[in-house]
Protein backbone atom coordinates (compact mmCIF):
# COMPACT_ATOMS: atom_id res chain seq x y z
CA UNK A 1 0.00 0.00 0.00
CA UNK A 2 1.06 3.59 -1.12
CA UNK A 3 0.38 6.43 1.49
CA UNK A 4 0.83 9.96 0.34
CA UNK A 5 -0.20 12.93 2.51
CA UNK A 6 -1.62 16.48 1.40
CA UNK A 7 -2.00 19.35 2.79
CA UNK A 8 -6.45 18.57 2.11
CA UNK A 9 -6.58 14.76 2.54
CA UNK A 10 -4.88 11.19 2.83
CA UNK A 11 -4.71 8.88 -0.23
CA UNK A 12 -4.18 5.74 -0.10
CA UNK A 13 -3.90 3.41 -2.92
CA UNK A 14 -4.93 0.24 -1.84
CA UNK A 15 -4.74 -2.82 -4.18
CA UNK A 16 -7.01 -4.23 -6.65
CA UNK A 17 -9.70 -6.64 -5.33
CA UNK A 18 -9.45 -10.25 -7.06
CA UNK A 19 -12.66 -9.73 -8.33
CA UNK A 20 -10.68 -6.64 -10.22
CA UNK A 21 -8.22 -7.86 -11.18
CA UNK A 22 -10.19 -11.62 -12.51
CA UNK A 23 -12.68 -9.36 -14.52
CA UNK A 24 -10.71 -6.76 -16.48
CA UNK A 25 -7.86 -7.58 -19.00
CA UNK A 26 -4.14 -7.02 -17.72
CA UNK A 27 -3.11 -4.38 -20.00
CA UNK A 28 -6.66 -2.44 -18.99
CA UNK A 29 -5.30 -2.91 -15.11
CA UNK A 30 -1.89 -2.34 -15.60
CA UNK A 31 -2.94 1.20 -17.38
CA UNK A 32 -4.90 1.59 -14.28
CA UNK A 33 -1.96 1.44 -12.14
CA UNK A 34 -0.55 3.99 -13.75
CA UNK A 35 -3.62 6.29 -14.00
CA UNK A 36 -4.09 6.26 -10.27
CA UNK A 37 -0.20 6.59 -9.53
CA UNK A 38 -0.57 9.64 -11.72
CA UNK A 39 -3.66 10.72 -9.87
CA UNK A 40 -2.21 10.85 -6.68
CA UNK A 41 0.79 12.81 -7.84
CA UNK A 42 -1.80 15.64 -9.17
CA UNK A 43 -3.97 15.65 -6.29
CA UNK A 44 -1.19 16.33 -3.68
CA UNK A 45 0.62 18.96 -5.98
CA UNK A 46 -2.49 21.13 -6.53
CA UNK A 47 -4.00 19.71 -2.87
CA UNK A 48 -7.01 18.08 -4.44
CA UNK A 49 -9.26 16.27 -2.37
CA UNK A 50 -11.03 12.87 -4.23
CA UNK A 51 -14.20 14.21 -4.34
CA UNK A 52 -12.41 17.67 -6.11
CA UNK A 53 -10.69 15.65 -8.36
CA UNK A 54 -14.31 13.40 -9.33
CA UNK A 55 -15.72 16.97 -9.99
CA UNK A 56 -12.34 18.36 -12.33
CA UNK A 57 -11.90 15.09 -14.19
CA UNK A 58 -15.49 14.69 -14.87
CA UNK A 59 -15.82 11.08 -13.47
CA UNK A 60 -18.92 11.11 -11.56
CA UNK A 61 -17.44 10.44 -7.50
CA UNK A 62 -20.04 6.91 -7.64
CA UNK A 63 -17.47 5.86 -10.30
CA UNK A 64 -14.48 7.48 -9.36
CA UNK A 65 -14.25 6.42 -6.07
CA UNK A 66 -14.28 2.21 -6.99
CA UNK A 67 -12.14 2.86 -10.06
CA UNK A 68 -9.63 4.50 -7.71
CA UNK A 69 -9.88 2.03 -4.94
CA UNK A 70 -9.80 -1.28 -7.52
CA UNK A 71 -12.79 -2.30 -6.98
CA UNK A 72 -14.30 -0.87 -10.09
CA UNK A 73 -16.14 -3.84 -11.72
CA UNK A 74 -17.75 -1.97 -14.84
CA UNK A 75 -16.08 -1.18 -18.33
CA UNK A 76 -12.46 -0.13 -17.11
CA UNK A 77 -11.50 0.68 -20.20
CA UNK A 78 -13.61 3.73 -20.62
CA UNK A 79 -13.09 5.42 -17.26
CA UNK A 80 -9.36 4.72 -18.09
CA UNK A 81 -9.45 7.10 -20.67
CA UNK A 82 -11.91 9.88 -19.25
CA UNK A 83 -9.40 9.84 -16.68
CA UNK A 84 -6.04 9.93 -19.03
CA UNK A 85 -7.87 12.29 -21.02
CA UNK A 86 -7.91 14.26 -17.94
CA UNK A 87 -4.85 14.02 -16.86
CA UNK A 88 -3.17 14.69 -20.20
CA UNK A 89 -5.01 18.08 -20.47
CA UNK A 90 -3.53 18.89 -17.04
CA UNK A 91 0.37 17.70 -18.16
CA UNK A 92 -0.43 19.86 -21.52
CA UNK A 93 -1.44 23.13 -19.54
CA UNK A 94 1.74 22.63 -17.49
CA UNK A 95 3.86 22.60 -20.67
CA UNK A 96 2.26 25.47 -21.79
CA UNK A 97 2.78 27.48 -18.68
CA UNK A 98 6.72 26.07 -18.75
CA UNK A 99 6.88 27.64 -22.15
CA UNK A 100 4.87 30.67 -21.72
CA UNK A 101 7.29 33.66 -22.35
CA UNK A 102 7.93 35.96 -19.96
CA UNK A 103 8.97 40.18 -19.66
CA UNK A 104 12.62 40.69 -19.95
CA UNK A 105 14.54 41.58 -16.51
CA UNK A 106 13.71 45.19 -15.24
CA UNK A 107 15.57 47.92 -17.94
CA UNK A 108 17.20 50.85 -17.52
CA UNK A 109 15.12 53.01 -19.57
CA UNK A 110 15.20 56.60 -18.93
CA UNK A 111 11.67 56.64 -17.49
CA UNK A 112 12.83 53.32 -15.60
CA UNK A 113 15.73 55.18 -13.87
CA UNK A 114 13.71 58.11 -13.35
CA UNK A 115 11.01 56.44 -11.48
CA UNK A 116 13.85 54.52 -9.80
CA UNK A 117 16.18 57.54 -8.80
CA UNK A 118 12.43 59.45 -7.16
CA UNK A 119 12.03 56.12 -4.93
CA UNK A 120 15.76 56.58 -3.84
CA UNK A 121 15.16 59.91 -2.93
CA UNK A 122 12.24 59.64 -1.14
CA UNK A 123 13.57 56.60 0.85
CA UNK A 124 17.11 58.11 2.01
CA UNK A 125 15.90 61.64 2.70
CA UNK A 126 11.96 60.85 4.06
CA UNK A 127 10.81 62.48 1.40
CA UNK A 128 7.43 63.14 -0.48
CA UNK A 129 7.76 62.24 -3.99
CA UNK A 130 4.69 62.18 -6.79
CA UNK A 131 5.47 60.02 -10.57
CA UNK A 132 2.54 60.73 -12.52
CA UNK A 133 3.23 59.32 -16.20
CA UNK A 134 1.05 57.80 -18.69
CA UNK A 135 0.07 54.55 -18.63
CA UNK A 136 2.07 51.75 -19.91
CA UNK A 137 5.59 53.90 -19.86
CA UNK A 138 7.26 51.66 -17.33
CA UNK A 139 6.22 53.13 -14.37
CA UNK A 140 5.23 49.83 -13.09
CA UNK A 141 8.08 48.10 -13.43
CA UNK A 142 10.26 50.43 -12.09
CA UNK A 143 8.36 50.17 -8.80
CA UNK A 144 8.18 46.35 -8.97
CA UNK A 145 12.05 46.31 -9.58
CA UNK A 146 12.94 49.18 -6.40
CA UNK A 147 10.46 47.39 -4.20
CA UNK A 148 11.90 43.75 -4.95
CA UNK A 149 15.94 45.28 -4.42
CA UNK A 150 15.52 47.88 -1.26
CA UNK A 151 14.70 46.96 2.27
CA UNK A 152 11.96 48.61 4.25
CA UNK A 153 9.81 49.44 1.55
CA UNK A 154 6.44 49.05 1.82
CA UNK A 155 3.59 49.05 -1.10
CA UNK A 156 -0.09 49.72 -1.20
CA UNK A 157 -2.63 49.89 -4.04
CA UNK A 158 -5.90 51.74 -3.41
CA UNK A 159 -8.98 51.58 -5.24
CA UNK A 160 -12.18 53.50 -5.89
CA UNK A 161 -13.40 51.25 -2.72
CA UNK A 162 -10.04 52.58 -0.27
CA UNK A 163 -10.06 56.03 -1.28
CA UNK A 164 -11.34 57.51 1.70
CA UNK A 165 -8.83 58.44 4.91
CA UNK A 166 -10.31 55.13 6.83
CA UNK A 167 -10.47 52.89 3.87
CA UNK A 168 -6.90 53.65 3.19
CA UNK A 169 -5.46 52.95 6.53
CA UNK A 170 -7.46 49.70 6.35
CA UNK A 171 -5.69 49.08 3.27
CA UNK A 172 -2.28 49.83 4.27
CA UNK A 173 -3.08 47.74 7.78
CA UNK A 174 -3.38 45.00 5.82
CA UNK A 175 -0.53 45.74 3.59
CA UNK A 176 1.57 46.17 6.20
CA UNK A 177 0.34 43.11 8.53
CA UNK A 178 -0.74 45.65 11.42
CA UNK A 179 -2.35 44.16 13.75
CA UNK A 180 -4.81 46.42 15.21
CA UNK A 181 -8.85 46.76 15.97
CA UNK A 182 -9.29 49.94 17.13
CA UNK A 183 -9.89 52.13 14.08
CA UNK A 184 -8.85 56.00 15.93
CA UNK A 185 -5.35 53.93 16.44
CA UNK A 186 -4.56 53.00 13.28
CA UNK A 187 -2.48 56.27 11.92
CA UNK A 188 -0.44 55.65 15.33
CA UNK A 189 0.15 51.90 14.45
CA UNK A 190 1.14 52.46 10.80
CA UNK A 191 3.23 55.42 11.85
CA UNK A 192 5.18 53.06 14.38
CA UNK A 193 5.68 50.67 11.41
CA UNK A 194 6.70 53.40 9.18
CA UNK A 195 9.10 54.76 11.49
CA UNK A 196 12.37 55.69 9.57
CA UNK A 197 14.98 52.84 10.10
CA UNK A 198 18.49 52.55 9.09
CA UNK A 199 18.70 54.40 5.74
CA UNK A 200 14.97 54.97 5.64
CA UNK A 201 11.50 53.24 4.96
CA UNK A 202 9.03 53.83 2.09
CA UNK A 203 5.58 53.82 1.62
CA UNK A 204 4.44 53.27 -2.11
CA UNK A 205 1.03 54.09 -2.82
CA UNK A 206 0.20 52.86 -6.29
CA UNK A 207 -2.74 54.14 -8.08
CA UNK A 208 -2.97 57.43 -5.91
CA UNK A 209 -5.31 59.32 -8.25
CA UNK A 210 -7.76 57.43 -6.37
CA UNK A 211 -7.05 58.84 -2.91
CA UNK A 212 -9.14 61.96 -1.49
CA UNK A 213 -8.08 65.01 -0.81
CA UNK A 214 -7.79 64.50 3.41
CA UNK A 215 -5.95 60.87 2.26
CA UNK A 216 -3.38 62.36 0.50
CA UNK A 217 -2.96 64.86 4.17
CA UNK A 218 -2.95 61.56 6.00
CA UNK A 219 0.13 60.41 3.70
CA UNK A 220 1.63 63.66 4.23
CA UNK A 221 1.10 63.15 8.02
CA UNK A 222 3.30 60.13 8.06
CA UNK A 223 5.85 61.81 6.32
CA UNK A 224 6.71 65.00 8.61
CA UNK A 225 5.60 62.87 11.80
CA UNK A 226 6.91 59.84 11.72
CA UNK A 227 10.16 60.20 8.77
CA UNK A 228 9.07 58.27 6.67
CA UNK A 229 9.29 58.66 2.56
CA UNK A 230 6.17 58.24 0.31
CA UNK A 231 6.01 57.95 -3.47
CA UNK A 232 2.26 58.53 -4.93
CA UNK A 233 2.22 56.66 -8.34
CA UNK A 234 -0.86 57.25 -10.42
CA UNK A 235 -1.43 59.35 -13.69
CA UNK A 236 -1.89 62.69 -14.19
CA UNK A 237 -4.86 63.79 -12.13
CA UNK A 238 -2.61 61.95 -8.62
CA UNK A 239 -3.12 64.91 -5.93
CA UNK A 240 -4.21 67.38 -8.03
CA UNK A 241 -8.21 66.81 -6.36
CA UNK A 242 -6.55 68.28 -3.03
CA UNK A 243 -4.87 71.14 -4.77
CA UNK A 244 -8.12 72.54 -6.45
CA UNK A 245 -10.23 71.27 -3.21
CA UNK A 246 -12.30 74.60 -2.64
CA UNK A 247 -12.88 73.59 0.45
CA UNK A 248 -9.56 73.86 1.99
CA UNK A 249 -8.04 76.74 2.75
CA UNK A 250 -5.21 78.52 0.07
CA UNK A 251 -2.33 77.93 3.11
CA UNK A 252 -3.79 73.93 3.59
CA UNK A 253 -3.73 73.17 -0.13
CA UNK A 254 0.03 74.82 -0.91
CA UNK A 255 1.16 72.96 2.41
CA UNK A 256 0.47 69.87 0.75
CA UNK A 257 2.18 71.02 -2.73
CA UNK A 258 4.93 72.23 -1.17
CA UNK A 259 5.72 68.94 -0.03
CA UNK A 260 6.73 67.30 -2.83
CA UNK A 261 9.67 67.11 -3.07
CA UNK A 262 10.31 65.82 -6.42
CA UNK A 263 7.79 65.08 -9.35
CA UNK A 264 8.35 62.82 -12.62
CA UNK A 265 6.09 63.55 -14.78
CA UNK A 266 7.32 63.59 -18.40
CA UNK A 267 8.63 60.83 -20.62
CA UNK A 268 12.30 62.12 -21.18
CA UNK A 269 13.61 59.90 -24.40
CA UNK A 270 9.81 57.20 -25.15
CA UNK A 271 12.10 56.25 -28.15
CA UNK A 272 15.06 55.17 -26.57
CA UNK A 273 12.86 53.52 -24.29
CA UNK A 274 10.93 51.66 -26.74
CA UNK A 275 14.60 50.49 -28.90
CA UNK A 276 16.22 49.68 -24.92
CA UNK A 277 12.93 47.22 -24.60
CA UNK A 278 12.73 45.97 -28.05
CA UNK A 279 16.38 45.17 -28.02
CA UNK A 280 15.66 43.23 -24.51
CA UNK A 281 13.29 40.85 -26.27
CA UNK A 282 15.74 39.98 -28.36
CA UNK A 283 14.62 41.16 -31.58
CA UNK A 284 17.30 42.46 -34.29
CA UNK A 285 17.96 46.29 -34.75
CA UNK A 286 16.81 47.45 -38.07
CA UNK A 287 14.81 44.53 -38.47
CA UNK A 288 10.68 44.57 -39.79
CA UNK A 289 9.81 43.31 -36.66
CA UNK A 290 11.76 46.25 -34.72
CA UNK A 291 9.94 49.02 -36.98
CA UNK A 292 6.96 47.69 -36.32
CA UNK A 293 7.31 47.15 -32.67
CA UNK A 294 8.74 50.55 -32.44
CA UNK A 295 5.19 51.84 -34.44
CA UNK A 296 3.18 50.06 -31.60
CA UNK A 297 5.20 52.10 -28.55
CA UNK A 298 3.75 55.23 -30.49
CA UNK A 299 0.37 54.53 -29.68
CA UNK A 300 -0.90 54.39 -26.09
CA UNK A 301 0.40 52.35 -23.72
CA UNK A 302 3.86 52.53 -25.28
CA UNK A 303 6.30 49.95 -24.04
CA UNK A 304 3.07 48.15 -22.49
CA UNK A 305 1.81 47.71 -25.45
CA UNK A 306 5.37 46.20 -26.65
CA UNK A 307 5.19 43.51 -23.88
CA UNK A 308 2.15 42.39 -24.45
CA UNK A 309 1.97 42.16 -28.38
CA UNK A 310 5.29 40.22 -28.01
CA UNK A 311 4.67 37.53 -25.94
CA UNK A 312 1.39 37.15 -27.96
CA UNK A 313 3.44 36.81 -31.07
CA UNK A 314 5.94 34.45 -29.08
CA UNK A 315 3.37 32.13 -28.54
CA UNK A 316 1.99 32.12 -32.21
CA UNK A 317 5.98 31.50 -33.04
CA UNK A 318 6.06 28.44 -30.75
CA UNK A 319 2.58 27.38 -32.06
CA UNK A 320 4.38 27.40 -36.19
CA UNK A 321 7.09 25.37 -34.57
CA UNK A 322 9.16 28.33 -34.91
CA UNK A 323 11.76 29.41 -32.61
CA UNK A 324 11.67 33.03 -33.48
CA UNK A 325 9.08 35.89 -34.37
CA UNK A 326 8.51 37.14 -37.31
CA UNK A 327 6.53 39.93 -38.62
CA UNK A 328 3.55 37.99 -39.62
CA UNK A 329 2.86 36.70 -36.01
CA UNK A 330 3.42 40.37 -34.57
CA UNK A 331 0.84 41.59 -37.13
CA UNK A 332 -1.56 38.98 -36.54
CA UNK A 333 -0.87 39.14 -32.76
CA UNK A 334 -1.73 43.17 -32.74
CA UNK A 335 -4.58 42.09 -34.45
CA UNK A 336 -6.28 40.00 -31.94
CA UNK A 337 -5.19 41.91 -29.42
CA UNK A 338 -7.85 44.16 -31.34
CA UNK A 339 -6.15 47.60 -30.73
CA UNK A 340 -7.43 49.11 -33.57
CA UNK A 341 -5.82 48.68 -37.33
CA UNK A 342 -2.53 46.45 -38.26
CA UNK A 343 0.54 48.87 -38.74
């Protein structure tokens, strides 16, 4: 007998009865054998329990449950191959994932650096910092790559649901694994977490156009109280609801302003950019595919939009058989992407 433990369940393969074994030809229960063994390998990796896998596989659980114990006295044959049907769709969508191509490393593109050098200043000097830049410039990535490479940083995203002061702070709670119930101590708790260490934390709060004016006062707050820098990432209309917030006084609304200490908000060199990407996907200089990739980083979304339309086009490649892409599966990849007409 063959005992494997999951995290969800025992299984236990158990052997054949005789009365198995005596009706069903050999080759039908030595395929068996295999099917189960292969069974049990799935259903611990993904934490299946048996009657999860009866409901994924298809095999109603008043079948599956004899055919997996051997005891199974109907037409083996065919629940054999519902179940190897199965499990060969799950070994083909692993494959697929292995082969599934994936964003170059983080690049130093001008944007990339600026973004990157904003973070660095508002870490080491507890400083307020706002990157508003149009979506799909690299933005992102930049923040992914300083957050993944610097200690004590700390990132939040809000949302048109945690715009609000209290939603916020619920938000970065969360975020920041603060443990505490009593909603008029939560500023104190985050600030305590915040707290400037060594050379300096950082709060990154992604998608700040969302935030309200008195949230974006609350992120000030935790810079001149408790030292600790903050980068608002969002597009062009980030902070600018507090600024023309008629209902705050001239003095309030400069206060904030005044407080950033650096802004990126301009794409320096977008074509540099686009060739540094293009380049990083390995595609030739000078090439059809490089003109027309460098076409698509006109259009919105820029180097996004390069990403995306590439590993669609990688994909069509490795569907040809091919090992490289050519223009044809960029064109046809923009295509379904349906963004509008073919360059």
């Amino acid at each position: 007998m063959k005992k494997t433990t999951s995290t969800n369940t025992v299984w236990e393969q158990s052997q054949p009865t005789i009365e198995f074994t005596a009706k069903h030809p050999a080759s039908d229960v030595a395929e068996w054998r295999k099917l189960t063994a292969r069974t049990v390998d799935v259903a611990v990796t993904y934490g299946w329990t048996k009657a999860e896998v009866s409901r994924r596989s298809g095999v109603p659980d008043g079948t599956f449950s004899p055919w997996f114990s051997g005891k199974y006295l109907g037409v083996l044959a065919n629940v054999n191959q519902q179940l190897a049907n199965w499990l060969d769709a799950i070994d083909a969508s692993q494959n697929m994932a292995a082969i599934m191509p994936v964003s170059p490393p983080f690049q130093r593109t001008t944007v990339g650096m600026d973004v990157y050098n904003a973070l660095l200043f508002a870490q080491v000097t507890s400083g307020f910092v706002r990157v508003t830049l149009p979506a799909g410039s690299g933005k992102t990535a930049a923040v992914q790559h300083f957050a993944a490479t610097r200690p004590h940083v700390f990132k939040v995203t809000l949302s048109p649901s945690t715009k609000t002061v209290h939603g916020m702070l619920v938000e970065l709670c969360a975020a920041l694994e603060v443990q505490e119930h009593n909603p008029a101590k939560f500023a104190r708790a985050l600030g305590a977490k915040l707290k400037r260490v060594g050379e300096g934390s950082l709060l990154i709060v992604d998608e700040a156009q969302n935030a309200v004016p008195d949230a974006i006062n609350q992120l000030r707050h935790f810079v001149d109280n408790d030292h600790c820098g903050v980068a608002l990432i969002g597009n062009e209309d980030t902070a600018t609801a507090f600024i023309k917030d008629q209902g705050r006084s001239v003095a309030s609304r400069a206060q904030v302003l005044s407080r950033f200490d650096r802004q990126v908000r301009t794409v320096r060199n977008p074509v540099a950019d686009a060739e540094m990407l293009i380049k990083a996907w390995g595609v030739e200089d000078g090439s059809d595919c490089a003109t027309f990739l460098k076409g698509i980083a006109m259009k919105p979304g820029a180097l996004r939009q390069i990403d995306r339309t590439m590993k669609a086009a990688s994909m069509l490649a490795i569907g040809d058989g091919e090992e490289g892409v050519r223009l044809e599966h960029l064109q046809a990849a923009w295509k379904n992407r349906d963004m509008g007409d073919s360059l």
